[in-house]
Protein backbone atom coordinates (compact mmCIF):
# COMPACT_ATOMS: atom_id res chain seq x y z
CA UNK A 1 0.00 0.00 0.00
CA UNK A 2 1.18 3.58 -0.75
CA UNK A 3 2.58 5.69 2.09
CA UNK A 4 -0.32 8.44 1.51
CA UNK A 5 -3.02 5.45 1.11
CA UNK A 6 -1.41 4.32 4.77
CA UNK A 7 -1.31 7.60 6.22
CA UNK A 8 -4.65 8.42 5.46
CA UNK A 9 -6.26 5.05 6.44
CA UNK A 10 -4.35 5.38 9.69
CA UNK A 11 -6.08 8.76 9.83
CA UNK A 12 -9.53 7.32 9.39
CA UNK A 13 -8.92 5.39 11.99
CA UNK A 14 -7.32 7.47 14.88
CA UNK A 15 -10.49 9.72 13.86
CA UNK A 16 -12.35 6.28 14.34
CA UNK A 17 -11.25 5.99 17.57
CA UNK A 18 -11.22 9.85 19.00
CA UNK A 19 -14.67 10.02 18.17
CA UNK A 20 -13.84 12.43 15.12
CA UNK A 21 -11.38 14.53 17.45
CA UNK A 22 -7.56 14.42 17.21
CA UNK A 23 -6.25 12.13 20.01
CA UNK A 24 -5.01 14.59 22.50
CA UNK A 25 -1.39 13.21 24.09
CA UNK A 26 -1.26 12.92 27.69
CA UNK A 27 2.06 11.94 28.31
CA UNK A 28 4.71 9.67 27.59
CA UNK A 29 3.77 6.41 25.28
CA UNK A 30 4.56 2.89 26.43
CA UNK A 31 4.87 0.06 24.69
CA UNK A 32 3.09 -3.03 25.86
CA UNK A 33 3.33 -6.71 24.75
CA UNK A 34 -0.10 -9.03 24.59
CA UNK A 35 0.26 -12.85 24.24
CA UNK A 36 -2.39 -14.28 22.08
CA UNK A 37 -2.85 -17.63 20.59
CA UNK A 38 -1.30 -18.35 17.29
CA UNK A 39 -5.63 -18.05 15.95
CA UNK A 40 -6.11 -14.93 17.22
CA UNK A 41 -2.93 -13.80 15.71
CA UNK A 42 -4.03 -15.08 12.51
CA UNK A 43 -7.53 -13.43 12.67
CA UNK A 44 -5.78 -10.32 13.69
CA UNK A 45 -3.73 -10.39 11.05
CA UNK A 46 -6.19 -10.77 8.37
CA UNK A 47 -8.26 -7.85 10.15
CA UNK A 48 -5.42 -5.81 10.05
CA UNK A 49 -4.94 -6.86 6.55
CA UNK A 50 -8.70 -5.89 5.65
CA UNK A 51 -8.64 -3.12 6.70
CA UNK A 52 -5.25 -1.92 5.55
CA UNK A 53 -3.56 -0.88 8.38
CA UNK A 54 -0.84 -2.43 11.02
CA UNK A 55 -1.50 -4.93 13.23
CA UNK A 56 -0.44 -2.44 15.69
CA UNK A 57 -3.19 0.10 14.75
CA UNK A 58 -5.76 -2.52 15.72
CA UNK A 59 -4.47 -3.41 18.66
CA UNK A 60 -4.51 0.06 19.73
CA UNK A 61 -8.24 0.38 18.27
CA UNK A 62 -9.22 -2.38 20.79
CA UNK A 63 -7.60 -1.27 23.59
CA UNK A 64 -8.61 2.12 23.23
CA UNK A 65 -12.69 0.97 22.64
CA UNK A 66 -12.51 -1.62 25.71
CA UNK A 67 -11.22 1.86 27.84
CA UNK A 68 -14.25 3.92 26.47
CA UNK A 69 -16.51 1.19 27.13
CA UNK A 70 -15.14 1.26 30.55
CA UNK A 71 -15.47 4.63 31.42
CA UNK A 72 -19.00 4.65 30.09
CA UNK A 73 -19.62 1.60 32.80
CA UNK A 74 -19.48 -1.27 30.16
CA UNK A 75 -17.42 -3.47 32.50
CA UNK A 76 -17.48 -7.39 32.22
CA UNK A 77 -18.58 -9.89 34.53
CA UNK A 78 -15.78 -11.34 36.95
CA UNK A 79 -16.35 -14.26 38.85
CA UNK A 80 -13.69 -16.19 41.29
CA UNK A 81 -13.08 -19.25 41.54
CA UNK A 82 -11.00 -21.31 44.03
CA UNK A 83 -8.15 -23.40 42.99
CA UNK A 84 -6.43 -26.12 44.77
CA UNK A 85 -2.42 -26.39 43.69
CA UNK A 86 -0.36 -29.74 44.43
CA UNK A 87 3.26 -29.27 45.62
CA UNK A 88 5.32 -31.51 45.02
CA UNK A 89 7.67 -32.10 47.69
């Protein structure tokens, strides 16, 4: 894909994600690693791929729509559950 084509689909999407506003910064930017399964890697790739962007821009698309979510109260369901561990001696 052509750098402009890239540029501006990254565009679309950070305006995707703001909500149509430019992302404002609030500080410094860290770099995080997920571990997925070798599936969702796949199907992330081929989202990515779809839509013509990184794999990276999706990831941060996610993230970013799980935190709004959150903040509007959209939380998921936790349960606990106990666990009994063998040691061996």
């Amino acid at each position: 894909m052509a750098k402009s084509k890239q540029n501006a689909v990254d565009s679309a999407v950070q305006s995707i994600i703001g909500g149509g506003k430019p992302r404002v910064k609030a500080g410094k930017i860290n770099p995080l690693g997920v571990l997925l399964e070798s599936g969702e890697v796949d199907q992330l790739d081929q989202t990515a791929a779809e839509l013509g962007v990184s794999r990276h821009a999706v990831l941060q698309y996610a993230v970013r729509q799980f935190l709004a979510g959150w903040k509007r109260g959209e939380k998921p369901q936790v349960t606990t559950q106990a666990v009994k561990i063998l040691k061996a001696k």
